[in-house]
Protein backbone atom coordinates (compact mmCIF):
# COMPACT_ATOMS: atom_id res chain seq x y z
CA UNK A 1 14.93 16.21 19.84
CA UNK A 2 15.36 18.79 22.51
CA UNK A 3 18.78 19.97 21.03
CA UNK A 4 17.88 20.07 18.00
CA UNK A 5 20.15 17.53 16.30
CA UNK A 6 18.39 16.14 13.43
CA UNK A 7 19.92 16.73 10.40
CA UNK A 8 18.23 14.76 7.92
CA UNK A 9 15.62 17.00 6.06
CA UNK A 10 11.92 16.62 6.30
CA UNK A 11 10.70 14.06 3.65
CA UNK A 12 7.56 13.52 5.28
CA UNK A 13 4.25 15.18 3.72
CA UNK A 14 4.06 16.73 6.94
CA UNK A 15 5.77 19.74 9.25
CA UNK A 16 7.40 18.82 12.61
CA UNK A 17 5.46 21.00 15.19
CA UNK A 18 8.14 23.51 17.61
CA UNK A 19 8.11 22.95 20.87
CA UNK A 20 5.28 23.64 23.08
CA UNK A 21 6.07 26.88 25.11
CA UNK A 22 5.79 26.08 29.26
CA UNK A 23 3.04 27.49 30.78
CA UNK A 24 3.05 28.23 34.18
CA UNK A 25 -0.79 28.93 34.28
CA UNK A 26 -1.77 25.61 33.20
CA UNK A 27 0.66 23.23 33.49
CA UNK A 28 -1.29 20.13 32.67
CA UNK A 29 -1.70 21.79 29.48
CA UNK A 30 1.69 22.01 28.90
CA UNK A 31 2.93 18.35 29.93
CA UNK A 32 -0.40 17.10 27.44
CA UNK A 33 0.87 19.72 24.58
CA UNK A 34 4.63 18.06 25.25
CA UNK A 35 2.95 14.94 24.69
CA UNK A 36 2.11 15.55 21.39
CA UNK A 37 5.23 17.00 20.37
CA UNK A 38 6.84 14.35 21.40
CA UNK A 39 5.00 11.78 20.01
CA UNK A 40 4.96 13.66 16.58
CA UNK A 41 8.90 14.70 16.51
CA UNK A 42 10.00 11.61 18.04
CA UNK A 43 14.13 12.70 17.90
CA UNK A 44 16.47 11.73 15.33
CA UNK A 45 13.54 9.79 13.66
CA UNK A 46 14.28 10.51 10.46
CA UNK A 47 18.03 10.24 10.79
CA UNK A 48 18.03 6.49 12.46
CA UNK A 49 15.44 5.71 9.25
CA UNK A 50 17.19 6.78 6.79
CA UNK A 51 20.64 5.03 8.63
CA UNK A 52 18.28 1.79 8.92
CA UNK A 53 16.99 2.00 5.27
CA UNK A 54 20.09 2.55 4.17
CA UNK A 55 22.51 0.42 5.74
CA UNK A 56 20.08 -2.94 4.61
CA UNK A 57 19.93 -1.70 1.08
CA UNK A 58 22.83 -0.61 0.53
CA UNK A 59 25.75 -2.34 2.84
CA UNK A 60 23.57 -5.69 3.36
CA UNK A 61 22.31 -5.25 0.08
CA UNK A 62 18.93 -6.60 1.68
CA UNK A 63 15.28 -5.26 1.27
CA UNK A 64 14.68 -3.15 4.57
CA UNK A 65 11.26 -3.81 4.22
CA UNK A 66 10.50 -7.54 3.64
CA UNK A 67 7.48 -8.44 2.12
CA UNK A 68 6.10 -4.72 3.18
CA UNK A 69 7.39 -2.94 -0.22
CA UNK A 70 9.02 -4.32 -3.22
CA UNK A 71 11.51 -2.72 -4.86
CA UNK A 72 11.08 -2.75 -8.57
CA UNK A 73 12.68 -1.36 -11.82
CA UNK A 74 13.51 2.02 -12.37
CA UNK A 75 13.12 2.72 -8.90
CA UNK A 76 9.73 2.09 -8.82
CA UNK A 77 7.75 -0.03 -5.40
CA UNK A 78 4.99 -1.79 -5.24
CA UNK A 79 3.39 -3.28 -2.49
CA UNK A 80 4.22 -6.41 -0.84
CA UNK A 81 2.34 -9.80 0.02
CA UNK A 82 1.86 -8.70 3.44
CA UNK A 83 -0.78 -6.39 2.33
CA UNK A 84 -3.78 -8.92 1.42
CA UNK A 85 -0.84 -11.03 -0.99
CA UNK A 86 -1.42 -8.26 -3.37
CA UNK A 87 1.82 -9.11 -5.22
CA UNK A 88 1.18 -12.84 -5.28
CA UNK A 89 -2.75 -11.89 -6.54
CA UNK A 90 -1.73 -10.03 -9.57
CA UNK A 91 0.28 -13.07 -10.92
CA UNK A 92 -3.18 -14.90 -10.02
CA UNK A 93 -0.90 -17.31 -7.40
CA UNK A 94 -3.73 -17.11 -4.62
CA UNK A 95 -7.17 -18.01 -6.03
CA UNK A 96 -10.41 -17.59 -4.33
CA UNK A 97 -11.90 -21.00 -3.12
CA UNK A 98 -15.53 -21.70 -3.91
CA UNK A 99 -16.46 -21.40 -0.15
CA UNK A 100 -15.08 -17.78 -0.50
CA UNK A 101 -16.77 -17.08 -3.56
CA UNK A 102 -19.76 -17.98 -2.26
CA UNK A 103 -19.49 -16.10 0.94
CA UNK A 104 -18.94 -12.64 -1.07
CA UNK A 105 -21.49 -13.64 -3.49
CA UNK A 106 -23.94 -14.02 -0.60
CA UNK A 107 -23.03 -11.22 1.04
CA UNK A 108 -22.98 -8.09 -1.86
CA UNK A 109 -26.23 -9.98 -3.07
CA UNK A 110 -27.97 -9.06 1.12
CA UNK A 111 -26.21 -5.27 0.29
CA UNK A 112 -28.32 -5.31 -2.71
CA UNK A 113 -31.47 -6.25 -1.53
CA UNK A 114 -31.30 -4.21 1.50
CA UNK A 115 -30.15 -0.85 -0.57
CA UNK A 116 -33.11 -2.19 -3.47
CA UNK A 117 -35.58 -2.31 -0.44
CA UNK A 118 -34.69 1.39 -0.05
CA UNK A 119 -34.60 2.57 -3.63
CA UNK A 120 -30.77 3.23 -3.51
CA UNK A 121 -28.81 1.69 -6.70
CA UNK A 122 -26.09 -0.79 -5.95
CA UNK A 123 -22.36 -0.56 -7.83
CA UNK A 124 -19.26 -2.07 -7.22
CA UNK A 125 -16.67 -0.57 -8.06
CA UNK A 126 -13.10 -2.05 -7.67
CA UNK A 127 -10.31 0.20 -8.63
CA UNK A 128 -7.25 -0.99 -10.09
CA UNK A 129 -4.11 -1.51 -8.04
CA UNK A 130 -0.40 -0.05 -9.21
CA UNK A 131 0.65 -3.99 -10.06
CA UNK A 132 -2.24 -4.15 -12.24
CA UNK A 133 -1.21 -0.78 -14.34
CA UNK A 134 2.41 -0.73 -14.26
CA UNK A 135 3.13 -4.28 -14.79
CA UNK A 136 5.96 -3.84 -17.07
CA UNK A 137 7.68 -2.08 -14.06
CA UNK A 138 7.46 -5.36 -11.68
CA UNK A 139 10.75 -7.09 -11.06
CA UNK A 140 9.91 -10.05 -13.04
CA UNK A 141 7.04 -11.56 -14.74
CA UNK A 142 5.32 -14.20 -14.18
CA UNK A 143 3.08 -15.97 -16.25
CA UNK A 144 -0.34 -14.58 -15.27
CA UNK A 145 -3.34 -16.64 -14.00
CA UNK A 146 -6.76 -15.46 -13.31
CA UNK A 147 -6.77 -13.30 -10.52
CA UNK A 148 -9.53 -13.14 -7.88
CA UNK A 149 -11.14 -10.29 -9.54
CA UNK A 150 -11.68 -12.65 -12.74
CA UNK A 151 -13.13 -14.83 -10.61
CA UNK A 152 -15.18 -13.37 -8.45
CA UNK A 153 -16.78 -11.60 -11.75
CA UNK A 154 -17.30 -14.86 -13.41
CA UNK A 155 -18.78 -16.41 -9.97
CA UNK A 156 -21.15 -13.18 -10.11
CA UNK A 157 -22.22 -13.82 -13.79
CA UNK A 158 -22.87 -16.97 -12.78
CA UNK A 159 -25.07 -17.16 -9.95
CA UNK A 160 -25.86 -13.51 -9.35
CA UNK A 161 -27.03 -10.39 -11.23
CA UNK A 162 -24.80 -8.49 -9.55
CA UNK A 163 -22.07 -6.88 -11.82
CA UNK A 164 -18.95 -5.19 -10.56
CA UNK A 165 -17.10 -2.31 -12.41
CA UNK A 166 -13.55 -2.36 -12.96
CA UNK A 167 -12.23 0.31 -15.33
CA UNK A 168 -9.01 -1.58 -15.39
CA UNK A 169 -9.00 -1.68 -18.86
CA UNK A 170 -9.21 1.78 -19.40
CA UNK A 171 -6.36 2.57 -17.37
CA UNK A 172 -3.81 0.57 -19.03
């Protein structure tokens, strides 16, 4: 880092920072301002991830990321199970027990009455996620159960008048 020796380029959506200039005037200023720079060009980052990344992929031929990212066709990536079990929700593996459905129920139904009690209108809105979208792009396919969005809109219907909007449908 202080030599300069990285020699991977940037592929961060950000710009490593130069280092601070010492300042003899102030030089808790400095050591805080080194700090940063530190912290935020931590050396040879980029170099020892790409080495990392690459030598699982490619010479262990291993997923550097397990259950983080998966890799999919055409070089696509979707997230992995260890975000929420997102993957293993879009196949509809993970249901929603009643307990939980009930919990959510009971709690968007206090939002609304609070928000009603104050004249503000109540929506829920749940955007679609890339597994949802780009199915076609997953690395296999599974036959699809109901997913916990299907259910919690059906548990909803049921017992609540509380609708949620999903413009899924419009998407794909």
């Amino acid at each position: 880092m202080l030599f300069d020796l990285e020699n991977t380029p940037n592929n961060e959506n950000k710009k490593f920072s130069k280092t601070p200039d010492f300042n003899l005037e102030n030089p808790q200023l400095y050591i805080s301002d080194f700090k940063n720079y530190y912290v935020n060009n931590l050396g040879l980052k980029l170099t020892f991830t790409n080495m990392y990344l690459n030598f699982k992929s490619q010479i262990l031929n291993d997923h550097p990321l397990p259950n983080e990212v998966v890799q999919a066709k055409e070089g696509w990536y979707f997230l992995g199970n260890s975000y929420n079990d997102i993957l293993n929700d879009s196949f509809g593996n993970v249901p929603f027990t009643n307990a939980e459905l009930h919990a959510i129920t009971q709690k968007l139904s206090k939002i609304k009455q609070h928000l009603n009690l104050k004249k503000i209108e109540f929506y829920i809105v749940v955007p679609p996620n890339k597994q949802s979208i780009y199915k076609e792009h997953l690395p296999f396919q599974l036959t699809s159960r109901t997913k916990r969005l299907s259910q919690l809109q059906q548990h909803l219907k049921t017992y609540s008048d509380l609708k949620i909007i999903s413009p899924e449908t419009l998407l794909m």
